[in-house]
C-alpha atoms as a PDB file:
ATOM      1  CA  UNK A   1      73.475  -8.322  -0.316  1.00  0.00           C
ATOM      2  CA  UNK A   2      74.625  -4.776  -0.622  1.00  0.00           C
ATOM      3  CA  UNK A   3      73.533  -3.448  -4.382  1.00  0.00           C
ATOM      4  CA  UNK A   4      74.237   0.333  -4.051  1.00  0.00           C
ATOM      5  CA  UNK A   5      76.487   2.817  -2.154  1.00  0.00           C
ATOM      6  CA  UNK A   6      74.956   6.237  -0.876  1.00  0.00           C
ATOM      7  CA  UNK A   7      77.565   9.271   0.061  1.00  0.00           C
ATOM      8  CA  UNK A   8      76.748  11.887   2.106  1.00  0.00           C
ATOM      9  CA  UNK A   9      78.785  14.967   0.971  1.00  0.00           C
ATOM     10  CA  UNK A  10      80.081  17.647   2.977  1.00  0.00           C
ATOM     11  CA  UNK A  11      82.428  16.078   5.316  1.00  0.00           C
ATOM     12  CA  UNK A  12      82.262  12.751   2.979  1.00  0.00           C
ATOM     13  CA  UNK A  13      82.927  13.567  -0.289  1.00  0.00           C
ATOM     14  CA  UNK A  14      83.847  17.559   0.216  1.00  0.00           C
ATOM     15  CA  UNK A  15      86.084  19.100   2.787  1.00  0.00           C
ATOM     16  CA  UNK A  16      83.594  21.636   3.821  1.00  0.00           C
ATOM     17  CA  UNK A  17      82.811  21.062   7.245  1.00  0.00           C
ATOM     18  CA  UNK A  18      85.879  23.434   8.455  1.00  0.00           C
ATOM     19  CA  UNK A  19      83.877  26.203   6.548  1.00  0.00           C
ATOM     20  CA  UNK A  20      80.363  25.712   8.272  1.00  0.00           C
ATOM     21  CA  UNK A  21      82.138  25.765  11.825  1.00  0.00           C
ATOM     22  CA  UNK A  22      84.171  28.906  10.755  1.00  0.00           C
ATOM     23  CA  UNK A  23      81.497  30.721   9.425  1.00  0.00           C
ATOM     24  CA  UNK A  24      78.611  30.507  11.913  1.00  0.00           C
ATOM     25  CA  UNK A  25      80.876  30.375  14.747  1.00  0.00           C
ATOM     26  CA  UNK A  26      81.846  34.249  13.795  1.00  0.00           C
ATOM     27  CA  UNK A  27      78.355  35.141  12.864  1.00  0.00           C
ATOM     28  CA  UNK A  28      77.275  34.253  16.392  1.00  0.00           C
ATOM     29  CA  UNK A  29      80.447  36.617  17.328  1.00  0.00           C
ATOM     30  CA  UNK A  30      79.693  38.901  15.053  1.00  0.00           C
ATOM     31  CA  UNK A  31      76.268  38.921  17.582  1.00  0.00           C
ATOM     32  CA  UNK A  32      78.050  39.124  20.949  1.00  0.00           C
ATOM     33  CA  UNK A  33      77.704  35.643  21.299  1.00  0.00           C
ATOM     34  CA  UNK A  34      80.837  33.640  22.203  1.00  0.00           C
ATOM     35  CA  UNK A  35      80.448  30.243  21.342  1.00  0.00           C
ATOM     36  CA  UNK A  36      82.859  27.157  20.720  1.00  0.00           C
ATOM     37  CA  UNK A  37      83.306  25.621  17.894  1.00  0.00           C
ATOM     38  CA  UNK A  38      82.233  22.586  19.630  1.00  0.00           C
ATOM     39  CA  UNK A  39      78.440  24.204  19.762  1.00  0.00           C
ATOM     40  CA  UNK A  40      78.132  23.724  16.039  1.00  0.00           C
ATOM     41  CA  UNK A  41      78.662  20.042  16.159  1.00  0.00           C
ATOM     42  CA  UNK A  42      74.913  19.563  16.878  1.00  0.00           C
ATOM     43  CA  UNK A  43      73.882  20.302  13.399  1.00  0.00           C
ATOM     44  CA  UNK A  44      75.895  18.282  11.460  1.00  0.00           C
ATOM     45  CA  UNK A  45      74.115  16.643   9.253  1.00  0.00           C
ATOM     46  CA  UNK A  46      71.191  18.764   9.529  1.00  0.00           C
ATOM     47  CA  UNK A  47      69.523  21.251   6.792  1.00  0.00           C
ATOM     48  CA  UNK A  48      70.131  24.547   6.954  1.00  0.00           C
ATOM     49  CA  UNK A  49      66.510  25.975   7.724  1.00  0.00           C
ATOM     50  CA  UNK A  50      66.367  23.196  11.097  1.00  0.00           C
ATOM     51  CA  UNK A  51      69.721  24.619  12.027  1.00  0.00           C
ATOM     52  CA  UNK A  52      69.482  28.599  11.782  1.00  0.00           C
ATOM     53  CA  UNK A  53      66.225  28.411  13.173  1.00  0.00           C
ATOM     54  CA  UNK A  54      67.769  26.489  16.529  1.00  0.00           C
ATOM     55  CA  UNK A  55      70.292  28.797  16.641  1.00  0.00           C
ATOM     56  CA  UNK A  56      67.848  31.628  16.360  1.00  0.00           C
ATOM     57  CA  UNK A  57      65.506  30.542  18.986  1.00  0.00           C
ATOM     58  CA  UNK A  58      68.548  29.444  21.786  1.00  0.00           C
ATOM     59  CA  UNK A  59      70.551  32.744  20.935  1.00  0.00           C
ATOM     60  CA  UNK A  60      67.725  35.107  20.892  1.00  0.00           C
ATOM     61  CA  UNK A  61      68.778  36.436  17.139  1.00  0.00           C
ATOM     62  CA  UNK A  62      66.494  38.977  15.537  1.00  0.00           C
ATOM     63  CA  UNK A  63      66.696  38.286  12.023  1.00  0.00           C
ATOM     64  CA  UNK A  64      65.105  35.879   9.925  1.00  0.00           C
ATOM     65  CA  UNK A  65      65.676  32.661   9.327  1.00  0.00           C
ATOM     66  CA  UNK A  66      66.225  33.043   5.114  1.00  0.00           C
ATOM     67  CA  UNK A  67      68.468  36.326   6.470  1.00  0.00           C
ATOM     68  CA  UNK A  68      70.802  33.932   8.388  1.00  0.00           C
ATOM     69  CA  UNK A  69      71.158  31.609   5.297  1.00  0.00           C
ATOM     70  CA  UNK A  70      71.788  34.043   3.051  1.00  0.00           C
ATOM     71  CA  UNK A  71      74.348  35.492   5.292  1.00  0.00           C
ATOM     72  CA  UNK A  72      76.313  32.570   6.183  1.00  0.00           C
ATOM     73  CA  UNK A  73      76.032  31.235   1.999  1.00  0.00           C
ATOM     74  CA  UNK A  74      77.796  34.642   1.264  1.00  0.00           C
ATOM     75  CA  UNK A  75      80.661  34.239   4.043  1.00  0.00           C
ATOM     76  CA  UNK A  76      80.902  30.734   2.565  1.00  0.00           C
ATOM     77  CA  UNK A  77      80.996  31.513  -0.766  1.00  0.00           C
ATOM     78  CA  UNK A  78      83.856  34.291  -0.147  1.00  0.00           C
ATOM     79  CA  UNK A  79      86.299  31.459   1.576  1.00  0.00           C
ATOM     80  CA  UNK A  80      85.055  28.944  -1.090  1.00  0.00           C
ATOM     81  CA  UNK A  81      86.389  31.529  -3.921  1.00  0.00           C
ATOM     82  CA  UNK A  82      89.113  31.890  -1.750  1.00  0.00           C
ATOM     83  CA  UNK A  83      90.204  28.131  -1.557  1.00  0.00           C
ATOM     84  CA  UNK A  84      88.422  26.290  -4.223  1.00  0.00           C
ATOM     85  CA  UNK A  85      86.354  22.670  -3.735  1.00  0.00           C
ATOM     86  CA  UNK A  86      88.257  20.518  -1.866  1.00  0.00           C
ATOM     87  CA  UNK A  87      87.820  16.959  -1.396  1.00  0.00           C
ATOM     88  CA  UNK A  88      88.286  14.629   1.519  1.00  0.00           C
ATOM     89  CA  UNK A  89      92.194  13.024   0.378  1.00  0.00           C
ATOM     90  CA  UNK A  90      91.758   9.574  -1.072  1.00  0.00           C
ATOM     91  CA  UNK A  91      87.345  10.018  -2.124  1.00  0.00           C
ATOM     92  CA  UNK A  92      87.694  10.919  -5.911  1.00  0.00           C
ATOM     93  CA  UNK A  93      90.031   8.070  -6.404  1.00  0.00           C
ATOM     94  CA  UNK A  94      87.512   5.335  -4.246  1.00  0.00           C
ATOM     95  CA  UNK A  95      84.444   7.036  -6.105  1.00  0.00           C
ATOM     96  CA  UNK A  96      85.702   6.262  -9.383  1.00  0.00           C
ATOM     97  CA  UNK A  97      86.877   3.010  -8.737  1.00  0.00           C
ATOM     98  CA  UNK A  98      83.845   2.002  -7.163  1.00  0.00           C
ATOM     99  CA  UNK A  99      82.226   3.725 -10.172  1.00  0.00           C
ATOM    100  CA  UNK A 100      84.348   1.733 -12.835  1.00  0.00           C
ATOM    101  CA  UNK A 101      83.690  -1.736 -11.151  1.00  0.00           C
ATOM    102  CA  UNK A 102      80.289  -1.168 -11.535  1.00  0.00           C
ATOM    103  CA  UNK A 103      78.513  -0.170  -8.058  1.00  0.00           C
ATOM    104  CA  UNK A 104      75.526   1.683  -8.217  1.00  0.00           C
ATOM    105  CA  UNK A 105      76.203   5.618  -6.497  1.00  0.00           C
ATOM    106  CA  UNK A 106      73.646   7.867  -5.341  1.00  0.00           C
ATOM    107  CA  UNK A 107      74.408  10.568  -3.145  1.00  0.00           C
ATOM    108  CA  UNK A 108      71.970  11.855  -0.190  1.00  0.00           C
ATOM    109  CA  UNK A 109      73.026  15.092   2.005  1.00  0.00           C
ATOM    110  CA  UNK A 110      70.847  17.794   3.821  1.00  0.00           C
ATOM    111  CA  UNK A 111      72.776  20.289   1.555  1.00  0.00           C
ATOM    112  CA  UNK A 112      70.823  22.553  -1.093  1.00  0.00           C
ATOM    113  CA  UNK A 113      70.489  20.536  -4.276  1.00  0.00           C
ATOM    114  CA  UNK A 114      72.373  23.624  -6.232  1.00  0.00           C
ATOM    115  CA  UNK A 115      75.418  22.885  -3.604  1.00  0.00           C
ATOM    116  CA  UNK A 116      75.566  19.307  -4.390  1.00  0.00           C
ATOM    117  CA  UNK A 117      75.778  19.522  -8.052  1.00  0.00           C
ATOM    118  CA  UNK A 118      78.223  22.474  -7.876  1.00  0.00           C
ATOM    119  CA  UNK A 119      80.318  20.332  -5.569  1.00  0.00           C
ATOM    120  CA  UNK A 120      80.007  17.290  -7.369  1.00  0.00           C
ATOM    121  CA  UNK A 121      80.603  18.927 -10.879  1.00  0.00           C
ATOM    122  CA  UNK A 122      84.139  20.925  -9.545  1.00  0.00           C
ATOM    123  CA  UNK A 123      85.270  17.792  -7.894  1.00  0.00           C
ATOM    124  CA  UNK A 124      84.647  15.847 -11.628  1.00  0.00           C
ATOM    125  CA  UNK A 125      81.970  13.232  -9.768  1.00  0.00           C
ATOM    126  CA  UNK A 126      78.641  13.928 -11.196  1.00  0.00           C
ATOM    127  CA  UNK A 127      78.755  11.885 -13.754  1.00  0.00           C
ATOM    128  CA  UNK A 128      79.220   8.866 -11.126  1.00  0.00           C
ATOM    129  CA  UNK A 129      76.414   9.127  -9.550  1.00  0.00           C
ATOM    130  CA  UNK A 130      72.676   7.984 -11.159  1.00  0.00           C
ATOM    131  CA  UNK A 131      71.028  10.088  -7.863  1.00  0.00           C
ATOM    132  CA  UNK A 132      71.236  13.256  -6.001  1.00  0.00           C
ATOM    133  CA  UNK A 133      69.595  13.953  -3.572  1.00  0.00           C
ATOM    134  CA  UNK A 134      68.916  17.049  -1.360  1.00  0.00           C
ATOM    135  CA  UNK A 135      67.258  17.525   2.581  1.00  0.00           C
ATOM    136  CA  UNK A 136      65.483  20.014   0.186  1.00  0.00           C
ATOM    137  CA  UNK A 137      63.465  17.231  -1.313  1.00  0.00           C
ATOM    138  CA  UNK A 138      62.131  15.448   1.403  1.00  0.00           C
ATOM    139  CA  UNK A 139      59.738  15.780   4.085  1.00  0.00           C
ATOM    140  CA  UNK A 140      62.270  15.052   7.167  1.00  0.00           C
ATOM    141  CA  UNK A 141      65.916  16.135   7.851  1.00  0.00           C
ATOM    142  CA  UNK A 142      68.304  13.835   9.789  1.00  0.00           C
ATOM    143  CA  UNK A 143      68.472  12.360  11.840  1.00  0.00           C
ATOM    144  CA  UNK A 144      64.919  10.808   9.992  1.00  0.00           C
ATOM    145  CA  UNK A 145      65.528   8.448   7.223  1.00  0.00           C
ATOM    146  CA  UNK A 146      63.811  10.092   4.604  1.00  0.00           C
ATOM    147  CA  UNK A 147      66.645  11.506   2.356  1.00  0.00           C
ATOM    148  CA  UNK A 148      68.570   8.461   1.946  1.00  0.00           C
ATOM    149  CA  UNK A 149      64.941   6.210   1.370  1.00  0.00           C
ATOM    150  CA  UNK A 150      64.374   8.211  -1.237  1.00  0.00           C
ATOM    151  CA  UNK A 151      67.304   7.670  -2.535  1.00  0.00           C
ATOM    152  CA  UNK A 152      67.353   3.960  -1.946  1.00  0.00           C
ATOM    153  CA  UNK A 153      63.461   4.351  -3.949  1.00  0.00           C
ATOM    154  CA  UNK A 154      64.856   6.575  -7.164  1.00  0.00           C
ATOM    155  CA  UNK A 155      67.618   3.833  -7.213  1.00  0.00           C
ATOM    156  CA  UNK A 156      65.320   1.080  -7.217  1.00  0.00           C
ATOM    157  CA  UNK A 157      66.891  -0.875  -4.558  1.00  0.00           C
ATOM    158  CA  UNK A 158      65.362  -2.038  -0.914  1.00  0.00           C
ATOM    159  CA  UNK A 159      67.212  -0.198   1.276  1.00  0.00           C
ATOM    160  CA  UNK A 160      68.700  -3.356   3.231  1.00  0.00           C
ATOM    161  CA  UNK A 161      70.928  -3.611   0.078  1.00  0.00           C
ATOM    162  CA  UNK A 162      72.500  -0.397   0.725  1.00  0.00           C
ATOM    163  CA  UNK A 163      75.235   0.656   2.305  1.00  0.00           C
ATOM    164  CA  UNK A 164      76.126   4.145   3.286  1.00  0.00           C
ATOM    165  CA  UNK A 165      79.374   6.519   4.119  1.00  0.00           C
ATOM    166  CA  UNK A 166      78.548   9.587   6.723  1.00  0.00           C
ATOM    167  CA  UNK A 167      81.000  11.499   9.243  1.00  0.00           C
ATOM    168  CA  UNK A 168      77.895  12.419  11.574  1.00  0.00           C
ATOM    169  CA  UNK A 169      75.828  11.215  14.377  1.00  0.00           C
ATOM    170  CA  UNK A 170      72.452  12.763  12.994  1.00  0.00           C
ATOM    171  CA  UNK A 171      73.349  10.868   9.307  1.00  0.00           C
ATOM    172  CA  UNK A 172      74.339   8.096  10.665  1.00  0.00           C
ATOM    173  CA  UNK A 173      71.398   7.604  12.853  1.00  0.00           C
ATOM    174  CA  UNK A 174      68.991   8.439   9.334  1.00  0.00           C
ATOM    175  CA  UNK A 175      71.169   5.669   7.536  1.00  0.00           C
ATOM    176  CA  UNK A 176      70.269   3.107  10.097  1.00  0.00           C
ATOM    177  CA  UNK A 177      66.801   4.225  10.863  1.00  0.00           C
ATOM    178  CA  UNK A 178      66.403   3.463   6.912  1.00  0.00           C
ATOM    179  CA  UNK A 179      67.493   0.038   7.249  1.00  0.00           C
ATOM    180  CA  UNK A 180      71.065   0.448   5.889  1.00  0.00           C
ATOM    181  CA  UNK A 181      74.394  -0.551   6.319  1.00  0.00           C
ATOM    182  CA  UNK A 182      76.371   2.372   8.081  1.00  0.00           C
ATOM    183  CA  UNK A 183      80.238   2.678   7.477  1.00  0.00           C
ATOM    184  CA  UNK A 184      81.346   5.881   9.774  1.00  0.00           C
ATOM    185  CA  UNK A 185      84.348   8.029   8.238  1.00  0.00           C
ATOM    186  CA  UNK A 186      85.896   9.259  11.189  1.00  0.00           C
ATOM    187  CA  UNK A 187      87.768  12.029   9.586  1.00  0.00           C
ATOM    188  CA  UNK A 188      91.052  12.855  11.960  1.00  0.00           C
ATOM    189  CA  UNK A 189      91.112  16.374  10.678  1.00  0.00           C
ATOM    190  CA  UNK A 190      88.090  17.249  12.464  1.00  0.00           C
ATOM    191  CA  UNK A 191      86.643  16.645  16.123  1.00  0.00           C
ATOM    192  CA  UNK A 192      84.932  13.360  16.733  1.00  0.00           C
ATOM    193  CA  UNK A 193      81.759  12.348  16.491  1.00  0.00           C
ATOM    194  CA  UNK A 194      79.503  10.608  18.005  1.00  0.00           C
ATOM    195  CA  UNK A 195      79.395   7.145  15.236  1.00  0.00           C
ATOM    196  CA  UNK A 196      78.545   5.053  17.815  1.00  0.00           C
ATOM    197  CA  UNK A 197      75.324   3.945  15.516  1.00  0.00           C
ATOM    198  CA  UNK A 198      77.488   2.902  12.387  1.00  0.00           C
ATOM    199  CA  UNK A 199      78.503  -0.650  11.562  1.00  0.00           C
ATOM    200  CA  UNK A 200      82.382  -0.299  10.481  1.00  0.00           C
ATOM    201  CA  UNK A 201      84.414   3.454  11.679  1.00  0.00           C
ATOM    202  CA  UNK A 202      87.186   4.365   9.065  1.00  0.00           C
ATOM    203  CA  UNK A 203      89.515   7.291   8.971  1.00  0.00           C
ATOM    204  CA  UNK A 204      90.927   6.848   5.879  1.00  0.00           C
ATOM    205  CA  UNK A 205      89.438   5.449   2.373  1.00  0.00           C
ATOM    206  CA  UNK A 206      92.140   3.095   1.765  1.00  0.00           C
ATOM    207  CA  UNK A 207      90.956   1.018   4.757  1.00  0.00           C
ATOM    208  CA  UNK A 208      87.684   0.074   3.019  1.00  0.00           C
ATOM    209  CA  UNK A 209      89.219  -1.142  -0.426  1.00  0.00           C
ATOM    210  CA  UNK A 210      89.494  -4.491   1.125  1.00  0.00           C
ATOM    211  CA  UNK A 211      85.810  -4.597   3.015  1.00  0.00           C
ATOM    212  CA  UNK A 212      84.283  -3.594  -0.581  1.00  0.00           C
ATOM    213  CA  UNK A 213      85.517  -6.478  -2.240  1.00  0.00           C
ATOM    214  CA  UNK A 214      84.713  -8.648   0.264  1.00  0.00           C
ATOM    215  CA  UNK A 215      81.015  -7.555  -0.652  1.00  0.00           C
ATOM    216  CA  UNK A 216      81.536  -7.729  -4.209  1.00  0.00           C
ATOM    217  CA  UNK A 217      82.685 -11.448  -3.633  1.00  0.00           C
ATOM    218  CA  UNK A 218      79.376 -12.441  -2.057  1.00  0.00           C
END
């Protein structure tokens, strides 16, 4: 019996994914190194130290690791002033439904723990959530379970009776290797992924309305 509901967030809750791909695809140009887009899809889902730190040892880049971060996070930041906190179309409205008929939220991404609250506070959605938590906090990134365990643990619920929403191979491969019910959001703005793992695709929240209750019911 499903008890709780764990979001991943970029590419779940916010529309950020466009801005990772954008931004270390023309760092790596910025380099003399001409990659595709389609060469950033690997770390999806990943934290940002396992990422730059691939990158830096397959690209032969001489700067440091924390250099990287702190390079992209300012690039980021720039478009992020630039565009504001967008979320995925049709989220806000499921999250506070879900929210108002009484589902326990958490939220579990390989984001910084600063990014998720700052996300979740412009978006209005902290407040619906009773956990948040960070790659930052556990020992493992995806595709290991760790982040959405501890989730499952702060919420006080086994992790069989939880179901999760990711948009990428490496979380949805940590969701099931935790035990959990997958549901893939295969967002159609974006390339696809491999979801192969989850238990129900979707590329649009208004599909799931119906599944939910259907939980609710039994």
């Amino acid at each position: 019996m499903i008890k709780a509901i764990i979001f991943d967030m970029d590419g779940v809750i916010v529309d950020s994914e466009y801005i990772f791909l954008t931004t270390k695809t023309q760092m790596l140009l910025d380099r003399g190194i001409d990659t595709d887009e389609s060469y950033q899809y690997q770390f999806m889902g990943t934290t940002f130290d396992h990422m730059w730190q691939v990158m830096k040892e397959e690209n032969g880049l001489t700067e440091s690791v924390p250099d990287l971060i702190a390079e992209m996070n300012e690039r980021r930041e720039k478009m992020i002033k630039r565009d504001g906190v967008r979320a995925i179309s049709g989220v806000q409205e499921l999250i506070k439904s879900l929210r108002d008929n009484g589902w326990r939220l958490g939220v579990a991404s390989s984001s910084p723990k600063h990014e998720i609250l700052s996300n979740l506070n412009a978006l209005g959605l902290s407040d619906a959530f009773e956990v948040k938590i960070s790659g930052e906090e556990v020992a493992h990134s995806k595709p290991a379970p760790d982040v959405f365990l501890r989730a499952a643990e702060l919420l006080g619920i086994q992790p069989e009776n939880c179901l999760v929403f990711e948009d990428t191979k490496n979380g949805s491969l940590a969701a099931k290797a935790a035990g959990m019910v997958c549901i893939g959001f295969a967002n159609p703005d974006y390339p696809a992924q491999d979801l192969s793992a989850c238990d129900l695709l979707i590329n649009n929240y208004n599909d799931i309305y119906d599944y939910l209750e259907n939980l609710e019911n039994k």
